[in-house]
C-alpha atoms as a PDB file:
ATOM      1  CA  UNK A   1      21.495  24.617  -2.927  1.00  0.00           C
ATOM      2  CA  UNK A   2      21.755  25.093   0.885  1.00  0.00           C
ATOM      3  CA  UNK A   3      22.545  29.662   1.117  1.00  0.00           C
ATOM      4  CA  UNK A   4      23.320  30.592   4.935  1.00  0.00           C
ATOM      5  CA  UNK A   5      23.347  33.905   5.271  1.00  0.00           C
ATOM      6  CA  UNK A   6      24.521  36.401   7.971  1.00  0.00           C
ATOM      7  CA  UNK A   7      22.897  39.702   7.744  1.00  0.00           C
ATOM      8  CA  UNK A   8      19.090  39.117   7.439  1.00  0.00           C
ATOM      9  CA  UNK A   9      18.537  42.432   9.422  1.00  0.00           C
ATOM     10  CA  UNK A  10      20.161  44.680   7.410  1.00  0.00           C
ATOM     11  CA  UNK A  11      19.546  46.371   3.747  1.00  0.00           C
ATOM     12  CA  UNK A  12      21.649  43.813   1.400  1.00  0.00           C
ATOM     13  CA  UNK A  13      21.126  40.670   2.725  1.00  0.00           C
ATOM     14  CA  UNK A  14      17.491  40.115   2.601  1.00  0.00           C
ATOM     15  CA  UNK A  15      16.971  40.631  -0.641  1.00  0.00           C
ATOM     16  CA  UNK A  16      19.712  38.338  -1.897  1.00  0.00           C
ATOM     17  CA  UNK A  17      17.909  35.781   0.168  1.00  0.00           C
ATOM     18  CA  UNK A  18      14.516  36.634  -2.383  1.00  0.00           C
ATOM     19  CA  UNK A  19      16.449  36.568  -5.264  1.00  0.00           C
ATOM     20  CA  UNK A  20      18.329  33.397  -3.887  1.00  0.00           C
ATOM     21  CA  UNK A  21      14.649  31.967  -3.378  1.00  0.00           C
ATOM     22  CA  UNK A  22      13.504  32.878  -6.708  1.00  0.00           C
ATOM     23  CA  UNK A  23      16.468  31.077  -8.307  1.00  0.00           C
ATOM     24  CA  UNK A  24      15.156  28.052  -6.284  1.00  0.00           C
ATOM     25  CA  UNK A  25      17.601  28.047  -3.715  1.00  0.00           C
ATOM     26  CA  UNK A  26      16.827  27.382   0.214  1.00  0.00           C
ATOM     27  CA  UNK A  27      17.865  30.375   2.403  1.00  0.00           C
ATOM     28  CA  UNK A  28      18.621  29.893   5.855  1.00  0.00           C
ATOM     29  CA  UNK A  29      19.259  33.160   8.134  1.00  0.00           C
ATOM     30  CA  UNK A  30      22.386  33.219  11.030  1.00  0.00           C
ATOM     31  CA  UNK A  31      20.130  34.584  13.614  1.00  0.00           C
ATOM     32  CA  UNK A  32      22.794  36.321  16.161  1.00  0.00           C
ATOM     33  CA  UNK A  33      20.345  35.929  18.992  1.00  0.00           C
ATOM     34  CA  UNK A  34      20.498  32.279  18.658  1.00  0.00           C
ATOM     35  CA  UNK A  35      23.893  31.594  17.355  1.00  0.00           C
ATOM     36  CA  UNK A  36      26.693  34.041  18.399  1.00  0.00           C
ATOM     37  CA  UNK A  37      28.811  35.079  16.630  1.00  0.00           C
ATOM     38  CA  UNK A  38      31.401  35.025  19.539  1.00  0.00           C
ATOM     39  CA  UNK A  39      30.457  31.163  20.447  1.00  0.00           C
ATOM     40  CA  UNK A  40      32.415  28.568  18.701  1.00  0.00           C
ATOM     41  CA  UNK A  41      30.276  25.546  20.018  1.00  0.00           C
ATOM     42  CA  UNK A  42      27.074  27.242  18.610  1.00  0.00           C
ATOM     43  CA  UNK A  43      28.544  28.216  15.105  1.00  0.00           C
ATOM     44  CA  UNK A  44      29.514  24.179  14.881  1.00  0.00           C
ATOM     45  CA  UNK A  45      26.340  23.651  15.380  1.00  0.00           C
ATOM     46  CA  UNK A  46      24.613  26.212  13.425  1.00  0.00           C
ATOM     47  CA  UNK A  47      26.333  24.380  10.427  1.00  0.00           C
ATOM     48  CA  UNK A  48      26.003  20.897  11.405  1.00  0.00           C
ATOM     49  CA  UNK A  49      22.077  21.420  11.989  1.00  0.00           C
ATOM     50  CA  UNK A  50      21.842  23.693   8.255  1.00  0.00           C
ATOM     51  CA  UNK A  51      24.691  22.121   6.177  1.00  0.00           C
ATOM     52  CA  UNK A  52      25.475  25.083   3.792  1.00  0.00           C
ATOM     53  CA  UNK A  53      26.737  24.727   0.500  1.00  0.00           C
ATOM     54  CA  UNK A  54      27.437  28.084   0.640  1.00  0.00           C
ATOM     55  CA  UNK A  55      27.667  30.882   2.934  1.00  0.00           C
ATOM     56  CA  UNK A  56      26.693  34.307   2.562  1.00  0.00           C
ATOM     57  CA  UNK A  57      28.541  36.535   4.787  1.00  0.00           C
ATOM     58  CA  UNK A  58      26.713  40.268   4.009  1.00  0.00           C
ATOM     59  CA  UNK A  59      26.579  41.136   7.698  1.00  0.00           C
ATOM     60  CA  UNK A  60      28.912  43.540   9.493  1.00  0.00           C
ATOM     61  CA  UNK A  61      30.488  42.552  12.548  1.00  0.00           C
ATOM     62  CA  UNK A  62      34.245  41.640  13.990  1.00  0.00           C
ATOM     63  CA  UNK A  63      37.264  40.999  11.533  1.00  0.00           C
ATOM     64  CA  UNK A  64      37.206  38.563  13.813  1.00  0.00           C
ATOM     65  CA  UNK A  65      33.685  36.936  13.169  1.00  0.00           C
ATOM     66  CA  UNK A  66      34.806  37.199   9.672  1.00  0.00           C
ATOM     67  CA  UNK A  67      37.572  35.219   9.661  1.00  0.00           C
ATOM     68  CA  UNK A  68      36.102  32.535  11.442  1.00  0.00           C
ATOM     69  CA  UNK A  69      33.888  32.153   8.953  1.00  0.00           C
ATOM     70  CA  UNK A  70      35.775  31.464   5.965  1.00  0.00           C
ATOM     71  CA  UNK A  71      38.449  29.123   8.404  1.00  0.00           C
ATOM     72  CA  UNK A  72      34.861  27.185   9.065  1.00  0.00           C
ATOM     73  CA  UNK A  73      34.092  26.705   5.072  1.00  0.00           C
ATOM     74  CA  UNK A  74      37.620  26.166   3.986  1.00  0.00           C
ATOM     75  CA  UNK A  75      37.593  23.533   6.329  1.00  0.00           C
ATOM     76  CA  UNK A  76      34.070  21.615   5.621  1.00  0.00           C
ATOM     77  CA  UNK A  77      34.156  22.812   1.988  1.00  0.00           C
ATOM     78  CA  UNK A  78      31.783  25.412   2.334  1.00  0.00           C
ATOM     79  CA  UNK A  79      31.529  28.216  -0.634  1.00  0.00           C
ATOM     80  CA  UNK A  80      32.046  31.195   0.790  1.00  0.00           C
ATOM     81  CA  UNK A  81      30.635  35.192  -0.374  1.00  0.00           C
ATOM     82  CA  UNK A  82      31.407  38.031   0.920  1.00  0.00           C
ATOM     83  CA  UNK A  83      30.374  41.231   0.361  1.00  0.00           C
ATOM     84  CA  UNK A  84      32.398  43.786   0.468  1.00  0.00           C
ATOM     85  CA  UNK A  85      32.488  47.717  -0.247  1.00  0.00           C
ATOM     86  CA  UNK A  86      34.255  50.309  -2.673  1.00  0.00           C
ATOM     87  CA  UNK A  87      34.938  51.925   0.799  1.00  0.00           C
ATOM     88  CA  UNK A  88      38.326  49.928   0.915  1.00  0.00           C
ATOM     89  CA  UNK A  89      39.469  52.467  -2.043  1.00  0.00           C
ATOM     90  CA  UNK A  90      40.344  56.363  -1.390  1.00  0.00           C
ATOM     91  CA  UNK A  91      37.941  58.781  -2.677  1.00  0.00           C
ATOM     92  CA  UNK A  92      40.781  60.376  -5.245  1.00  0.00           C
ATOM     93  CA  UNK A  93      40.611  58.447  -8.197  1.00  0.00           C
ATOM     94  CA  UNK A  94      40.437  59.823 -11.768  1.00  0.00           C
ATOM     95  CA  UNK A  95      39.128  56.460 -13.478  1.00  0.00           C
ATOM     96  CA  UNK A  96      37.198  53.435 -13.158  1.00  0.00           C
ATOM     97  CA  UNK A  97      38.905  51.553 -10.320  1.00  0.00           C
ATOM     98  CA  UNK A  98      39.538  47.821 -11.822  1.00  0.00           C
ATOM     99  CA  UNK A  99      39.963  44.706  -9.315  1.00  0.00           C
ATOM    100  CA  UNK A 100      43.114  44.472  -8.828  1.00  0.00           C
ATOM    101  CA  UNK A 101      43.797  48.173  -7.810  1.00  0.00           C
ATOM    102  CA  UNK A 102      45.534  48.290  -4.640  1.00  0.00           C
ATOM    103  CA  UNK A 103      43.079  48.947  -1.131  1.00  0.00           C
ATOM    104  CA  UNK A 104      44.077  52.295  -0.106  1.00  0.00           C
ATOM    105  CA  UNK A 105      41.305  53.448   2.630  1.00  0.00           C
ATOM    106  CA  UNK A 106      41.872  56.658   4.649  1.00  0.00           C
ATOM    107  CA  UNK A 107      38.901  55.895   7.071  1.00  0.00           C
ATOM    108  CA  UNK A 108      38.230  53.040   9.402  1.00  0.00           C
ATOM    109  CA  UNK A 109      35.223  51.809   7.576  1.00  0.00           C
ATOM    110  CA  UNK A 110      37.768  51.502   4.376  1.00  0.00           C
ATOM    111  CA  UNK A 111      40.277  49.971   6.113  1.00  0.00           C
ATOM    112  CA  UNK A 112      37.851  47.952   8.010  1.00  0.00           C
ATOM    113  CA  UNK A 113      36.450  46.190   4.948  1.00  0.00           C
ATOM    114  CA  UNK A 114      40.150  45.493   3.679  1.00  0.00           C
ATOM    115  CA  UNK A 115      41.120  43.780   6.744  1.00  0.00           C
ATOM    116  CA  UNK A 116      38.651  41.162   6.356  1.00  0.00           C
ATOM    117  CA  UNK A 117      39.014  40.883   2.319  1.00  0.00           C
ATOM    118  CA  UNK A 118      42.436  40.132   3.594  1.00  0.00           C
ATOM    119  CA  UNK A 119      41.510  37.789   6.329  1.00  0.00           C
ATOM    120  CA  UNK A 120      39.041  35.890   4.088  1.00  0.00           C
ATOM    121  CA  UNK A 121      40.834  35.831   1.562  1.00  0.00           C
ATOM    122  CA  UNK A 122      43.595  34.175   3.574  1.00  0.00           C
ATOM    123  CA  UNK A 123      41.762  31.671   5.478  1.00  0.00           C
ATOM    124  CA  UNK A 124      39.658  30.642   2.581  1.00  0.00           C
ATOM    125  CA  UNK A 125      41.426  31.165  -0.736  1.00  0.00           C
ATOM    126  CA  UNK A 126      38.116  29.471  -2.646  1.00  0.00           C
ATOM    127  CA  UNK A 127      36.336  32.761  -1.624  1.00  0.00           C
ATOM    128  CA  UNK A 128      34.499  35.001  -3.611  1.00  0.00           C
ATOM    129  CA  UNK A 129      34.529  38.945  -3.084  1.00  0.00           C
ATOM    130  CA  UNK A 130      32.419  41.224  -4.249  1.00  0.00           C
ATOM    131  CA  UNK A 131      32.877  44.879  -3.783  1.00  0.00           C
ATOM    132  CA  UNK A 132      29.286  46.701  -3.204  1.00  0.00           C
ATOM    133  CA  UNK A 133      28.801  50.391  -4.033  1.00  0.00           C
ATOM    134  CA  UNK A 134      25.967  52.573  -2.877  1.00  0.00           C
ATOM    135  CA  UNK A 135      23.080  50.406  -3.064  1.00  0.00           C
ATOM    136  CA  UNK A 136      19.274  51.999  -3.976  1.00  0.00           C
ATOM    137  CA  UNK A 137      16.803  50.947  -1.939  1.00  0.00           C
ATOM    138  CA  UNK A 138      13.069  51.322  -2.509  1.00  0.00           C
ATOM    139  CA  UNK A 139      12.051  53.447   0.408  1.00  0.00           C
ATOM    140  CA  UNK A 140      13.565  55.063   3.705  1.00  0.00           C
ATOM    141  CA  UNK A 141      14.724  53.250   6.332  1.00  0.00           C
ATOM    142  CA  UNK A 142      17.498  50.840   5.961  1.00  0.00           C
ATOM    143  CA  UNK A 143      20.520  52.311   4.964  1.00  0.00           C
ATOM    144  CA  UNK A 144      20.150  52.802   1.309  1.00  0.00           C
ATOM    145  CA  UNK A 145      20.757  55.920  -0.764  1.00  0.00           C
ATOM    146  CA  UNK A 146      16.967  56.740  -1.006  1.00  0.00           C
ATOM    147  CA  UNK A 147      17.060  56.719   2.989  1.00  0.00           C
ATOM    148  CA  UNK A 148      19.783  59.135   3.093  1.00  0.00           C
ATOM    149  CA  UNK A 149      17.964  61.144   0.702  1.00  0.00           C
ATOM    150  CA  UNK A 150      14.820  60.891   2.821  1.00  0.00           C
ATOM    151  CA  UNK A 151      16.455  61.794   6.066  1.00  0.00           C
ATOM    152  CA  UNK A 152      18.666  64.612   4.444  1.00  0.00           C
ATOM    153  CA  UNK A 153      15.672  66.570   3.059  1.00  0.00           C
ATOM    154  CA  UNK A 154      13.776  66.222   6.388  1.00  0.00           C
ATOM    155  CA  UNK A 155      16.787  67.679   8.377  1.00  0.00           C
ATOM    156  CA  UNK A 156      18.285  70.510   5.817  1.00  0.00           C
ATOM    157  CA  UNK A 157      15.374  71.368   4.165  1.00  0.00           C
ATOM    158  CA  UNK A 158      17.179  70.379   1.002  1.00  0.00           C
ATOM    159  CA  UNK A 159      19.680  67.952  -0.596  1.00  0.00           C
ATOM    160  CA  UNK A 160      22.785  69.583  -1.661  1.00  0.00           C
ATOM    161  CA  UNK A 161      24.039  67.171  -4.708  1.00  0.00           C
ATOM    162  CA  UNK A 162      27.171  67.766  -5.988  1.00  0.00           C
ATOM    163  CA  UNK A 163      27.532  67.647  -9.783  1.00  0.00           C
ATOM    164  CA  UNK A 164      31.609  66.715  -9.393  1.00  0.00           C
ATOM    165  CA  UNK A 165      30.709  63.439  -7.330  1.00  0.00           C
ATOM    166  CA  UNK A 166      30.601  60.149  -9.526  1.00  0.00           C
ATOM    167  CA  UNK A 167      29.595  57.783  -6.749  1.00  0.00           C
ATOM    168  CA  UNK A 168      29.684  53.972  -7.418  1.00  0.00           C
ATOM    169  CA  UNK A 169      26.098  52.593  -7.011  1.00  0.00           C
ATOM    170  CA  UNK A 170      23.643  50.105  -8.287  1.00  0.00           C
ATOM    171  CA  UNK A 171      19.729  49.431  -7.345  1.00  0.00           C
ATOM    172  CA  UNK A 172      19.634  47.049  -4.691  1.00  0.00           C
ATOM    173  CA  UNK A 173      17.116  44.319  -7.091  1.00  0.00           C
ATOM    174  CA  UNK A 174      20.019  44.263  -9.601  1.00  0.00           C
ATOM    175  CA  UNK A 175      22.865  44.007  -7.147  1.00  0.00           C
ATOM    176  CA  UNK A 176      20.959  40.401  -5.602  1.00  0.00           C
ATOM    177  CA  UNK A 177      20.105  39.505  -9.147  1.00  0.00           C
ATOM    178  CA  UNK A 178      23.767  39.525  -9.911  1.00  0.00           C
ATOM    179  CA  UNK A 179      24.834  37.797  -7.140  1.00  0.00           C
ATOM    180  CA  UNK A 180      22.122  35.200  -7.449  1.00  0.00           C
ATOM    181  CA  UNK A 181      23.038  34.724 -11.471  1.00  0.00           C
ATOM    182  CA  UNK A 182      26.877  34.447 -10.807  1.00  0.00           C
ATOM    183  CA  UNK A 183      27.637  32.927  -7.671  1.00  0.00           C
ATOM    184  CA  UNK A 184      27.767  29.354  -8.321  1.00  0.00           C
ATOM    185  CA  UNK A 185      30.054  29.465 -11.809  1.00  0.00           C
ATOM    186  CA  UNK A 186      32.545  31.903 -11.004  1.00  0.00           C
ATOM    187  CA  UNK A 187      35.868  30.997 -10.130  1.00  0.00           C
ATOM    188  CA  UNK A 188      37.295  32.261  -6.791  1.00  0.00           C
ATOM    189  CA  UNK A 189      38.775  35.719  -6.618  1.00  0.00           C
ATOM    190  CA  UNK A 190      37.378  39.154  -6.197  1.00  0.00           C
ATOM    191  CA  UNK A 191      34.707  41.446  -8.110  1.00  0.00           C
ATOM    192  CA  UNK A 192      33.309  44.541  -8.006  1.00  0.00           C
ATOM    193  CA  UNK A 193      29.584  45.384  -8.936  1.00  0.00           C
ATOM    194  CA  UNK A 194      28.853  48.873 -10.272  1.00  0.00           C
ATOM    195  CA  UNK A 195      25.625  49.852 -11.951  1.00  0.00           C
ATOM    196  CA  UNK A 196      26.651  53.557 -12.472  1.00  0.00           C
ATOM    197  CA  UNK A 197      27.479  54.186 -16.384  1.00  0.00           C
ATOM    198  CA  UNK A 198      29.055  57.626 -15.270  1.00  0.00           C
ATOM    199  CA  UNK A 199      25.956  59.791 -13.810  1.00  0.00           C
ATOM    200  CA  UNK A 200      26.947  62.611 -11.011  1.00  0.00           C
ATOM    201  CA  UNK A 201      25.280  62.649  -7.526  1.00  0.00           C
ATOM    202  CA  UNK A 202      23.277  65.576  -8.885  1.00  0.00           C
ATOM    203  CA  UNK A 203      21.820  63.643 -11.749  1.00  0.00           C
ATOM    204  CA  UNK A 204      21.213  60.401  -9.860  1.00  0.00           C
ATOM    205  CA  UNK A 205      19.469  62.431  -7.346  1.00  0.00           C
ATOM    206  CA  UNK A 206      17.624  64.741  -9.823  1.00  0.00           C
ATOM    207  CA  UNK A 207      15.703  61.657 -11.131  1.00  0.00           C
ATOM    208  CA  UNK A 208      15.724  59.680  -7.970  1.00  0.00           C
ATOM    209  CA  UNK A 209      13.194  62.413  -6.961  1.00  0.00           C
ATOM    210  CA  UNK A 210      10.877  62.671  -9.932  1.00  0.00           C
ATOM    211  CA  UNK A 211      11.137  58.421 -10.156  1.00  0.00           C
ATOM    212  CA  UNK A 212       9.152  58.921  -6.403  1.00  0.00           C
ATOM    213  CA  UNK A 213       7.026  61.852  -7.544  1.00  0.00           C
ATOM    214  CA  UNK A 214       9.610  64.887  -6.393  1.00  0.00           C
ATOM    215  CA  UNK A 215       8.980  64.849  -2.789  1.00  0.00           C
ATOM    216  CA  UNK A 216      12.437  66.595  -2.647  1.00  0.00           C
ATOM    217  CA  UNK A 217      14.677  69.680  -3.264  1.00  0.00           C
ATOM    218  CA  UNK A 218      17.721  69.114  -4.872  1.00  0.00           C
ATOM    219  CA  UNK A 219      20.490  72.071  -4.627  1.00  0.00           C
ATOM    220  CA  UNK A 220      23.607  71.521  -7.312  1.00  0.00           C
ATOM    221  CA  UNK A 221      27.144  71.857  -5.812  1.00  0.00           C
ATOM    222  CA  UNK A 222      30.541  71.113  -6.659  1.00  0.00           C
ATOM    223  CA  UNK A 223      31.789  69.639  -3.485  1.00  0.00           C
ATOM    224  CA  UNK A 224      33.063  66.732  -2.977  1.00  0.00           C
ATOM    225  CA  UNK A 225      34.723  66.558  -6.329  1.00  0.00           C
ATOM    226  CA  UNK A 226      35.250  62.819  -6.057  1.00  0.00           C
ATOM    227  CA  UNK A 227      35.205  59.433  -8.697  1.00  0.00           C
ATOM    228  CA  UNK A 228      34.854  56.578  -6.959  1.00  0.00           C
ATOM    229  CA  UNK A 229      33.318  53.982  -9.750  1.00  0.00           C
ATOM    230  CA  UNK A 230      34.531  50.563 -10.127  1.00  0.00           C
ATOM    231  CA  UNK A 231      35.000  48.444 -13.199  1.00  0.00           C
ATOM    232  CA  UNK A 232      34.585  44.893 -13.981  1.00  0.00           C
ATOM    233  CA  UNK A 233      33.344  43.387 -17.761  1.00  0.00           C
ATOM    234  CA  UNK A 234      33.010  39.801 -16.058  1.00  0.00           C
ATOM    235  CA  UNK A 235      29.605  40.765 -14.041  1.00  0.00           C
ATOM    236  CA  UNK A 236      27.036  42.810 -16.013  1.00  0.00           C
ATOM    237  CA  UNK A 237      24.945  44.684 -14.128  1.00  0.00           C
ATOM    238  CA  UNK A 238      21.816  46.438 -15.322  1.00  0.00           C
ATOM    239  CA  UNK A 239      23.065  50.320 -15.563  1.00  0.00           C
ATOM    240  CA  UNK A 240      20.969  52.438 -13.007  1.00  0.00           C
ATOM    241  CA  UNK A 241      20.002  54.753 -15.801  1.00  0.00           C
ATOM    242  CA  UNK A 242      17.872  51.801 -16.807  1.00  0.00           C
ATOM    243  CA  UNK A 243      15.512  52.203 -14.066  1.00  0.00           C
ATOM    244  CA  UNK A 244      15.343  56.121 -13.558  1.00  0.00           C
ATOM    245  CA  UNK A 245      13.232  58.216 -15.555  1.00  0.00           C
ATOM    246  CA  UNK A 246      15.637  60.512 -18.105  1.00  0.00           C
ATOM    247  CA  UNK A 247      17.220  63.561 -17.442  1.00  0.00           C
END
């Protein structure tokens, strides 16, 4: 199948496009330079010239932009995926948080990423939407967890790593494997990927840092006391305790 995908620059969306590739799909990246976002005439052409049978929408950008977007593939038939973020939920939950649990943000990013779940979801009722923890990256710089890691040691010193904090998260290889398995047989709705079987920030980061040889110092706290893990049985993803050495 024809993937366009918005996002290329960031930390997500390029490798979905490998594991799209590897799944024998042909990727095709919404270069902003070239197309846009704010210019109707090019985004007609942008998907007359590609042809989609799906689009990936991973970027950030306008609720606007979004919008647009799924109005364009409702109307030519497009599949539409967006990706969107346990940020829509508040940070005071005492259990897994289960799809259809109400968006609640306190912060703009939150309530950001719930305006256009709303908006898609409106425009484009077909539209899948899956809700992204913290994603793992390999190395520093994109914005991954081992990046904040990186820069957080290099400014403090130290990483304080609070043993109260149950952060939803998944490796960023098993997050675009998931995507790439599932997208084309699920019906629409909304999901939520979490690879976190119930580790703290403490742990995660304990054996983040002898998986890269402990380049770091990790401090325990108890602050934030926060759960923020999501739960879905309908996408398995591999459990980041799979890839990190054991505690």
């Amino acid at each position: 199948m024809n993937v366009l995908l918005t996002g290329m620059n960031g930390t997500v969306a390029p490798v979905v496009a490998h594991a799209l590739v590897e799944r024998g799909h042909r990727m095709h990246a919404w270069d902003r330079l070239r197309t846009p976002i704010d210019d109707a005439p090019a985004r007609v052409a942008l998907l007359d010239a590609v042809k989609p049978d799906w689009l990936f929408h991973i970027a950030t950008g306008p609720v606007a932009w979004a919008e647009s977007i799924a109005v364009a593939c409702a109307e030519r038939g497009i599949g539409l995926l967006y990706t969107s973020s346990v940020s829509i939920y508040a940070a005071n939950r005492t259990a897994p948080i289960p799809c259809d649990a109400p968006a609640d943000a306190d912060d703009d990013y939150g309530r950001y990423k719930a305006d256009c779940e709303a908006r898609i979801r409106a425009a484009c009722p077909r539209a899948l939407i899956f809700r992204l923890g913290w994603q793992i990256g390999d190395a520093p710089g994109s914005n991954n967890m081992i990046d904040y890691l990186h820069k957080t040691a290099n400014e403090q010193g130290h990483i304080p790593a609070s043993r109260m904090w149950f952060p939803s998260c998944a490796f960023l290889a098993d997050t675009a494997a998931a995507l790439g398995d599932h997208f084309a047989i699920l019906p629409p709705g909304d999901y939520q990927l979490e690879g976190n079987p119930g580790l703290s920030f403490f742990e995660i980061a304990t054996r983040l840092n002898r998986l890269h040889g402990d380049p770091w110092t990790i401090l325990p706290t108890d602050e934030p006391a926060q759960y923020n893990l999501m739960t879905d049985p309908r996408i398995p993803v591999r459990p980041i305790s799979n890839r990190l050495p054991p505690s």
